[in-house]
C-alpha atoms as a PDB file:
ATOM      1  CA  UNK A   1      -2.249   1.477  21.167  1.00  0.00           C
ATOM      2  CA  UNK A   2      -2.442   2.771  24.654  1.00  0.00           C
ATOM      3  CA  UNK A   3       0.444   4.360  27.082  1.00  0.00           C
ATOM      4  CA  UNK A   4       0.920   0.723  28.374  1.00  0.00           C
ATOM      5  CA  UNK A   5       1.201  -0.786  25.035  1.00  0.00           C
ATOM      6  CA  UNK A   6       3.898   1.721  23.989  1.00  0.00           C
ATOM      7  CA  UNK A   7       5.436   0.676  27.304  1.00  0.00           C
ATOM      8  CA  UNK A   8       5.768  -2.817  25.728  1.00  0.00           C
ATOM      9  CA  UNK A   9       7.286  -1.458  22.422  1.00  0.00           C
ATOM     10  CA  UNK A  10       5.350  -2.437  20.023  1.00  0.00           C
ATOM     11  CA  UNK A  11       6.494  -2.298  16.312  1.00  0.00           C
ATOM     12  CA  UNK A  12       4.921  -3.249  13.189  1.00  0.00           C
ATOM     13  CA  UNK A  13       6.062  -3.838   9.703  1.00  0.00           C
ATOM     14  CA  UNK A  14       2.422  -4.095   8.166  1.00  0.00           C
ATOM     15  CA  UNK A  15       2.896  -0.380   5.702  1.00  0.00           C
ATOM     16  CA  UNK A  16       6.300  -1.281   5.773  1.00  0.00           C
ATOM     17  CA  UNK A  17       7.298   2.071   5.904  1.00  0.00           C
ATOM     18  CA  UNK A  18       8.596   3.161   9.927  1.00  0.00           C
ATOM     19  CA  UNK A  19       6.968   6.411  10.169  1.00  0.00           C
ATOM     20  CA  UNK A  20       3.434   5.246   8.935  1.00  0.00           C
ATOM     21  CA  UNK A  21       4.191   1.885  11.511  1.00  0.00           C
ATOM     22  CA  UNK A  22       4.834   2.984  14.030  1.00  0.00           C
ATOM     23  CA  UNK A  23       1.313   5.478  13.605  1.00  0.00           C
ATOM     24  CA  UNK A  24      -0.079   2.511  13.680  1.00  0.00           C
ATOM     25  CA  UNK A  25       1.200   0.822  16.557  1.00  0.00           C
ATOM     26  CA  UNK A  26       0.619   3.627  18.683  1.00  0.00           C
ATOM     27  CA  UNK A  27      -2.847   5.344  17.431  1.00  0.00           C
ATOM     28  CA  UNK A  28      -5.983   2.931  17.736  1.00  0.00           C
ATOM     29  CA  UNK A  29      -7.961   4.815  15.083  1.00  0.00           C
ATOM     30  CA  UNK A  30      -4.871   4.859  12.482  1.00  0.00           C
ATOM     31  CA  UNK A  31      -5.121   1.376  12.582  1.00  0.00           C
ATOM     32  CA  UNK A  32      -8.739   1.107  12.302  1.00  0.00           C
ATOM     33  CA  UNK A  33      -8.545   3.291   9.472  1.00  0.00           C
ATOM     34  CA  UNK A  34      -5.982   0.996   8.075  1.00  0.00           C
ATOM     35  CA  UNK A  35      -8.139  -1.809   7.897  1.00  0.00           C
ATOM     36  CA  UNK A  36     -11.243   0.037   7.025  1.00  0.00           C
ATOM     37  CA  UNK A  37      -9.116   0.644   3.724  1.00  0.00           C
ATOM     38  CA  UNK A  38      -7.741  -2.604   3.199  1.00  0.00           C
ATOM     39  CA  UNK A  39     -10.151  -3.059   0.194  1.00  0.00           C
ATOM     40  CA  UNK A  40      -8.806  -3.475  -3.641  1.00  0.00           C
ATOM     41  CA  UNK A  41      -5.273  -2.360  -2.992  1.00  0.00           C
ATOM     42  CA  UNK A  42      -1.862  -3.602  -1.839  1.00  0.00           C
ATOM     43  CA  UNK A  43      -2.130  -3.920   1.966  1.00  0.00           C
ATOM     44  CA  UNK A  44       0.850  -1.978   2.439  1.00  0.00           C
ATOM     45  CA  UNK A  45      -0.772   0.815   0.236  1.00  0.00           C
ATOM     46  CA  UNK A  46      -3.774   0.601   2.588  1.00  0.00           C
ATOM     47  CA  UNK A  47      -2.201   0.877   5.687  1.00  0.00           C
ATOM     48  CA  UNK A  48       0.486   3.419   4.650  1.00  0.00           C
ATOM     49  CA  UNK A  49      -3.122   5.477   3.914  1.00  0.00           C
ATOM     50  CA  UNK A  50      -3.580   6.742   7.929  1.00  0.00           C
ATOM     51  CA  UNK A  51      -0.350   7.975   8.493  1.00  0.00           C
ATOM     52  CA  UNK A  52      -0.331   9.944   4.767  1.00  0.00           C
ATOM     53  CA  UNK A  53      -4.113  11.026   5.495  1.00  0.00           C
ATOM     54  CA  UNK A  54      -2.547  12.714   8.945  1.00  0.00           C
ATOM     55  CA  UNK A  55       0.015  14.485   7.268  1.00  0.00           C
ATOM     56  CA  UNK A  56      -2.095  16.165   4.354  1.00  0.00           C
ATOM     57  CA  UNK A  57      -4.387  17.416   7.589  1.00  0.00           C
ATOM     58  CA  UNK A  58      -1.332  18.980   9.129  1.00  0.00           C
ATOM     59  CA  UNK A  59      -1.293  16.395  12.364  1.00  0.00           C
ATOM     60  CA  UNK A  60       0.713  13.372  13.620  1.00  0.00           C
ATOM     61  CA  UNK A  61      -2.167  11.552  14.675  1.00  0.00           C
ATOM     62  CA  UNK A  62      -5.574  11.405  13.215  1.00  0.00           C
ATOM     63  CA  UNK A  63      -8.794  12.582  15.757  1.00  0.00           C
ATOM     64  CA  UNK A  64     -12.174  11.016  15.441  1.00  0.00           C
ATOM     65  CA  UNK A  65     -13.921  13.995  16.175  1.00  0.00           C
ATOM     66  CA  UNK A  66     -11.932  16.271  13.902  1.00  0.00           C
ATOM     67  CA  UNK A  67     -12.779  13.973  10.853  1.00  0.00           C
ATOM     68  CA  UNK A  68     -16.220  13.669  11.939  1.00  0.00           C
ATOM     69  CA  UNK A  69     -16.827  17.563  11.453  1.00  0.00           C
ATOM     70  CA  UNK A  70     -15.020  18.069   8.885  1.00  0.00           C
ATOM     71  CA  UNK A  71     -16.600  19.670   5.537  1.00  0.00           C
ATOM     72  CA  UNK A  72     -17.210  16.191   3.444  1.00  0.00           C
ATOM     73  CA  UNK A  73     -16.047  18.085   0.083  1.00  0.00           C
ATOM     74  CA  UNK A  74     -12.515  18.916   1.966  1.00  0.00           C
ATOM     75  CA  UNK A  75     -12.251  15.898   3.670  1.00  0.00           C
ATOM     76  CA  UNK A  76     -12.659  13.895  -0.092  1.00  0.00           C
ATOM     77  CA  UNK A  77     -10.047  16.432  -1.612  1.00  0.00           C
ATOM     78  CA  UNK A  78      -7.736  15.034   1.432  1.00  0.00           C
ATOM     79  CA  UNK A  79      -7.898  11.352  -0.423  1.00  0.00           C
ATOM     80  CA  UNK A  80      -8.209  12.504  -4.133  1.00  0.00           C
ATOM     81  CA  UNK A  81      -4.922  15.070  -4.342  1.00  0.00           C
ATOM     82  CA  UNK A  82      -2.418  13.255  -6.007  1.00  0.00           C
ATOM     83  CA  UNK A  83      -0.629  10.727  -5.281  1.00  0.00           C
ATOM     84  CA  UNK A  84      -4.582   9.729  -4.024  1.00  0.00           C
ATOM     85  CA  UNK A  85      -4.568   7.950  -1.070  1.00  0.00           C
ATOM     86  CA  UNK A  86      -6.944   4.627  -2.571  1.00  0.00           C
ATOM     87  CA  UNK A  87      -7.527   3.378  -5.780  1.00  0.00           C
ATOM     88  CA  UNK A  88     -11.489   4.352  -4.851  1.00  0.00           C
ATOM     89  CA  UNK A  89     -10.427   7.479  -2.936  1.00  0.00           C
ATOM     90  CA  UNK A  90     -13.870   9.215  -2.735  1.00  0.00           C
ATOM     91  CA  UNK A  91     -15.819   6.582  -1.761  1.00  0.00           C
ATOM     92  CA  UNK A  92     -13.161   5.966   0.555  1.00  0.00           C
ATOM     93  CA  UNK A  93     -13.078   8.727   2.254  1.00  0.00           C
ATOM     94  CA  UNK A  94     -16.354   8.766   2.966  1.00  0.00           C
ATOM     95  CA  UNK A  95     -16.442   5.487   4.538  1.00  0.00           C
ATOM     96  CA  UNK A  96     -13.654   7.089   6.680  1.00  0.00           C
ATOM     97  CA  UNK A  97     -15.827   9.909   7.761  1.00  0.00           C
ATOM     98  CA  UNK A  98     -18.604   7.489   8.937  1.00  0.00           C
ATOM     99  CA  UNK A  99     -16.684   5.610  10.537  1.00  0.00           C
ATOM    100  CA  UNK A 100     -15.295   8.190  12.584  1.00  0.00           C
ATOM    101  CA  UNK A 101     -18.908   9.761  13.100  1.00  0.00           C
ATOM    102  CA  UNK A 102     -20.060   6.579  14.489  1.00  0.00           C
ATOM    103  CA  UNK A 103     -16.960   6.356  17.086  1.00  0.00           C
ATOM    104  CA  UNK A 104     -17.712  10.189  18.294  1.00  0.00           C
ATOM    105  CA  UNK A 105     -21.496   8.719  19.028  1.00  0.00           C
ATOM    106  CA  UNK A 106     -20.750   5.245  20.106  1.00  0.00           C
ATOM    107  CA  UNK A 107     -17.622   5.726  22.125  1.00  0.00           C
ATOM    108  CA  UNK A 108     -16.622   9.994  22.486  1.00  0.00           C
ATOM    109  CA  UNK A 109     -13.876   9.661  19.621  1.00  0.00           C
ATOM    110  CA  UNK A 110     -12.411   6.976  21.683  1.00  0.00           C
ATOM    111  CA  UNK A 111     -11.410   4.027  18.871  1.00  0.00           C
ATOM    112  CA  UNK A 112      -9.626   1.973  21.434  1.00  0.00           C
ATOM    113  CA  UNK A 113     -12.862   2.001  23.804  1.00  0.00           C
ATOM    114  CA  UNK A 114     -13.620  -0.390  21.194  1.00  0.00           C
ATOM    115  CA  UNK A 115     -11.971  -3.227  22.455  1.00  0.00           C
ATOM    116  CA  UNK A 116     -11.221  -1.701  25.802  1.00  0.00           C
ATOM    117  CA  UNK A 117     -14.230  -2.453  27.358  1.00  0.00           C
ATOM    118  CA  UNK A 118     -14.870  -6.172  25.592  1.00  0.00           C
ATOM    119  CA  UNK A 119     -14.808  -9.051  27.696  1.00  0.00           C
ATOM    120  CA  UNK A 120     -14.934 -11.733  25.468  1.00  0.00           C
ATOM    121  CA  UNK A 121     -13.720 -12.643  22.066  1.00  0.00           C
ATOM    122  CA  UNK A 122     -17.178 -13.005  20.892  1.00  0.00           C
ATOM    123  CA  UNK A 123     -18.383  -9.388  21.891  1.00  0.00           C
ATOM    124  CA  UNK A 124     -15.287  -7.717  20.669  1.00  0.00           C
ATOM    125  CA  UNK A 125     -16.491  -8.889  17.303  1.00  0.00           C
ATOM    126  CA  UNK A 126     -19.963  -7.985  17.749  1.00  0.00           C
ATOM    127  CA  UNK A 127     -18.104  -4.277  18.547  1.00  0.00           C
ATOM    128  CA  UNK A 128     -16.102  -4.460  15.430  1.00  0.00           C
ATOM    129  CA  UNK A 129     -19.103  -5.874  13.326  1.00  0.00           C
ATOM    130  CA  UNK A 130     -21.056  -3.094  14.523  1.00  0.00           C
ATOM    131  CA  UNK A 131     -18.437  -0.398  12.932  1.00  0.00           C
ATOM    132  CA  UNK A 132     -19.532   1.720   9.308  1.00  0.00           C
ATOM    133  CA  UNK A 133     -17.493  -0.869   6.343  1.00  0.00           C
ATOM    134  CA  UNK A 134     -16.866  -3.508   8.781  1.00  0.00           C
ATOM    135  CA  UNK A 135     -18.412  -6.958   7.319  1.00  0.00           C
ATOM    136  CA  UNK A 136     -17.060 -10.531   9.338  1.00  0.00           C
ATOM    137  CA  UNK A 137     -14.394 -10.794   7.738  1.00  0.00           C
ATOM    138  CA  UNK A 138     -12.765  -7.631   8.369  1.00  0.00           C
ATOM    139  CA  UNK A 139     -13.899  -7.774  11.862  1.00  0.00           C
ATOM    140  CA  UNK A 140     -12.293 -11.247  12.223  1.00  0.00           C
ATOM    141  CA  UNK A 141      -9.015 -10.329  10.715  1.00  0.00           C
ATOM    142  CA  UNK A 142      -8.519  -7.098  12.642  1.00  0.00           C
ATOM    143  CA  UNK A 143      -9.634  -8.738  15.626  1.00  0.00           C
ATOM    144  CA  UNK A 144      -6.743 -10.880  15.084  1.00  0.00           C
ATOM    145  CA  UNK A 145      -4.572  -8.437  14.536  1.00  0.00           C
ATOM    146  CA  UNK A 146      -5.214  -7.286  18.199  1.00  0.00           C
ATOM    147  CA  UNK A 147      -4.740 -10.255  19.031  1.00  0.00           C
ATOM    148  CA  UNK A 148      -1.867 -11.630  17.483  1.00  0.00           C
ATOM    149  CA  UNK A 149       0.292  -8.139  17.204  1.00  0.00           C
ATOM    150  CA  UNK A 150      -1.006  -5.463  20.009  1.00  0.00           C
ATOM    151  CA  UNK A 151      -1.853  -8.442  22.576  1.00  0.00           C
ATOM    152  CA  UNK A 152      -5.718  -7.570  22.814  1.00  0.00           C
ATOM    153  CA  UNK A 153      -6.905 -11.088  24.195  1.00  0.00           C
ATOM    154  CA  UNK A 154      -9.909 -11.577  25.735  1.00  0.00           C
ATOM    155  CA  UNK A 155     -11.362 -14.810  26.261  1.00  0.00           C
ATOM    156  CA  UNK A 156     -12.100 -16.978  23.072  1.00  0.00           C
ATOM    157  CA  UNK A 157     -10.421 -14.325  20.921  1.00  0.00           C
ATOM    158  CA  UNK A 158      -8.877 -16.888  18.958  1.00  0.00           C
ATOM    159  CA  UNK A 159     -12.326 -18.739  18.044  1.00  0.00           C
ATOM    160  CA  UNK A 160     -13.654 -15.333  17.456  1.00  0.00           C
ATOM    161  CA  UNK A 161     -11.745 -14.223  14.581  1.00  0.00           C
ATOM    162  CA  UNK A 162     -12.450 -17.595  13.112  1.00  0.00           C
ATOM    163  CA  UNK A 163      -9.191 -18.877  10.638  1.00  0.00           C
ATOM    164  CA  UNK A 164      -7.559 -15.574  10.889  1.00  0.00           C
ATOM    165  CA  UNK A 165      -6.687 -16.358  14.464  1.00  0.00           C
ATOM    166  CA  UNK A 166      -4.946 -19.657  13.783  1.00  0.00           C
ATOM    167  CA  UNK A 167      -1.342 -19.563  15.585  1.00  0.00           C
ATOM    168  CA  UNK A 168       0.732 -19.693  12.435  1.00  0.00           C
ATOM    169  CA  UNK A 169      -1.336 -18.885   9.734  1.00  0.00           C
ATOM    170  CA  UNK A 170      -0.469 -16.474   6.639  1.00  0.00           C
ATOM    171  CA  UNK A 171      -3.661 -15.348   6.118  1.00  0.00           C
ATOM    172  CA  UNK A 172      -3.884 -12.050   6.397  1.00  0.00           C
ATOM    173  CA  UNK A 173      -2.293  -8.750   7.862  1.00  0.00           C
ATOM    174  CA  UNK A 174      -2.559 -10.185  11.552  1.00  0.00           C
ATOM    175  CA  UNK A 175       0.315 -11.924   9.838  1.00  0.00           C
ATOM    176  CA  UNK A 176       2.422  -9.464   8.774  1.00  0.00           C
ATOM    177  CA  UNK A 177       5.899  -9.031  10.591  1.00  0.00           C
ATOM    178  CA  UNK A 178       7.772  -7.745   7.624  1.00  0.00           C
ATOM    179  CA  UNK A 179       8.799  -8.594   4.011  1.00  0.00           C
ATOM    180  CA  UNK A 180       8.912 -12.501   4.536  1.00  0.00           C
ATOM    181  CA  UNK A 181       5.320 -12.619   5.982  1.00  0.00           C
ATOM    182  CA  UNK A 182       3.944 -10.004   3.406  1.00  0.00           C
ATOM    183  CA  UNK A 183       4.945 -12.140   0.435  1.00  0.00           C
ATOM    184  CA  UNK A 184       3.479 -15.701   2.455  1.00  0.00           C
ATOM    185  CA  UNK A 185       0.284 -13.425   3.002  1.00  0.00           C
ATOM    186  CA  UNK A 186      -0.166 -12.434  -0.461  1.00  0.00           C
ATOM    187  CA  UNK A 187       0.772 -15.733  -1.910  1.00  0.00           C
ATOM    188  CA  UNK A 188      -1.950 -17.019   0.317  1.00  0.00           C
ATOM    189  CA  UNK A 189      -4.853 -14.423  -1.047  1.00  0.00           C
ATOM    190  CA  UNK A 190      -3.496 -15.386  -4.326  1.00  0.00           C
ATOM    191  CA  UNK A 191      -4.315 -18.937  -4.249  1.00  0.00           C
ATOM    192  CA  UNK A 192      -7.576 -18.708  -2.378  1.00  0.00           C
ATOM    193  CA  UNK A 193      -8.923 -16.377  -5.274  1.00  0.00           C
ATOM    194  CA  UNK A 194      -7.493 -19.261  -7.947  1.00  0.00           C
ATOM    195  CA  UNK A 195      -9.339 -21.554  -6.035  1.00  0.00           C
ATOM    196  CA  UNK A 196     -12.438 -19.303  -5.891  1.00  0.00           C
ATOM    197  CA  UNK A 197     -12.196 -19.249  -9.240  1.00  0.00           C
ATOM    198  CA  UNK A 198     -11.804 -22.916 -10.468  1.00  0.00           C
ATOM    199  CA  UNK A 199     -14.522 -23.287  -8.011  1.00  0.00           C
ATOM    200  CA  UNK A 200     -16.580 -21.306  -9.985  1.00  0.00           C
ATOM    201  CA  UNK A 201     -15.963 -22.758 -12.936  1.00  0.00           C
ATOM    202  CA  UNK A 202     -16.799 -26.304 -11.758  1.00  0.00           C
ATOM    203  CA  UNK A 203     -20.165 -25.031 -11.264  1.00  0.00           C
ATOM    204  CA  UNK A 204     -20.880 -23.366 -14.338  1.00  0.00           C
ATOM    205  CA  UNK A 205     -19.843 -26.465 -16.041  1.00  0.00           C
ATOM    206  CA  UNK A 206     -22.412 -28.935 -14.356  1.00  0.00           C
END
């Protein structure tokens, strides 16, 4: 995610799909992006989305300040032309555009300033808290994704991103190393929304 991270050869097998990896690995806003659309669709659909989103706009990298300009109508015919980028691709794209509008005024267009300049685990996820469609969760679970895959580990990053940073989970897409993984991950949402469910149901029923 920076020249000394590329240094160390980083590859992921999150999209699962090498080109739109190893965007990823080596652009800090793809991968923000990434997560920002990891919301109602197959995580490997969601972070596939940055490196299509840089091809329909003619780059191989995607630039803060170049989405942050750009004519909102354009920028939401960039997610809706088929095959559409999300499932919600409008609403989608303009979470996109706000996020990248708050970067260019928070931190120049800079996503990896971001974590960067964070000292602690704790204030890294205040930072990522702090981002347009970012809720805890997300915030945890990308934190540990720095954490866990790009080696982004300030002090207490583990406690930070709460269960998401647990050494040897399958929680999430911090998790992902490939095909294995994916399938453990999913299995894993799976079962937490049929216990969501049940859980649900107990309640109704008292």
């Amino acid at each position: 995610m920076t020249k000394s991270d590329e240094d160390r050869g980083i590859i992921l097998r999150i999209a699962q799909e090498p080109a739109a990896d190893e965007l990823l690995a080596r652009s800090p806003l793809a991968a923000l992006v990434g997560m920002l659309l990891d919301q109602q669709v197959p995580m490997e659909w969601a972070f596939a989305g940055p490196y299509a989103l840089a091809r329909r706009m003619g780059k191989d990298d995607l630039d803060a300040h170049e989405i942050a300009a750009y004519d909102p109508e354009a920028f939401t015919e960039l997610f809706t032309a088929k095959p559409a980028l999300h499932r919600y691709p409008g609403a989608m794209a303009k979470r996109v555009q706000q996020l990248c509008q708050f970067l260019v005024a928070q931190y120049d267009g800079d996503a990896g300033a971001v974590w960067s300049g964070a000292a602690t685990g704790a204030e890294l996820r205040r930072r990522l808290n702090a981002l347009p469609g970012f809720g805890t969760q997300k915030a945890q679970i990308f934190l540990a994704l720095l954490g866990k895959q790009f080696g982004v580990r300030p002090p207490g990053w583990r406690e930070a991103a709460g269960p998401y940073g647990e050494a040897g989970s399958h929680r999430s897409v911090a998790d992902i190393t490939g095909p294995e993984s994916l399938a453990e991950v999913r299995a894993h949402k799976q079962e937490a929304k049929r216990a969501a469910k049940a859980a649900k149901a107990a309640a109704k029923g008292r």
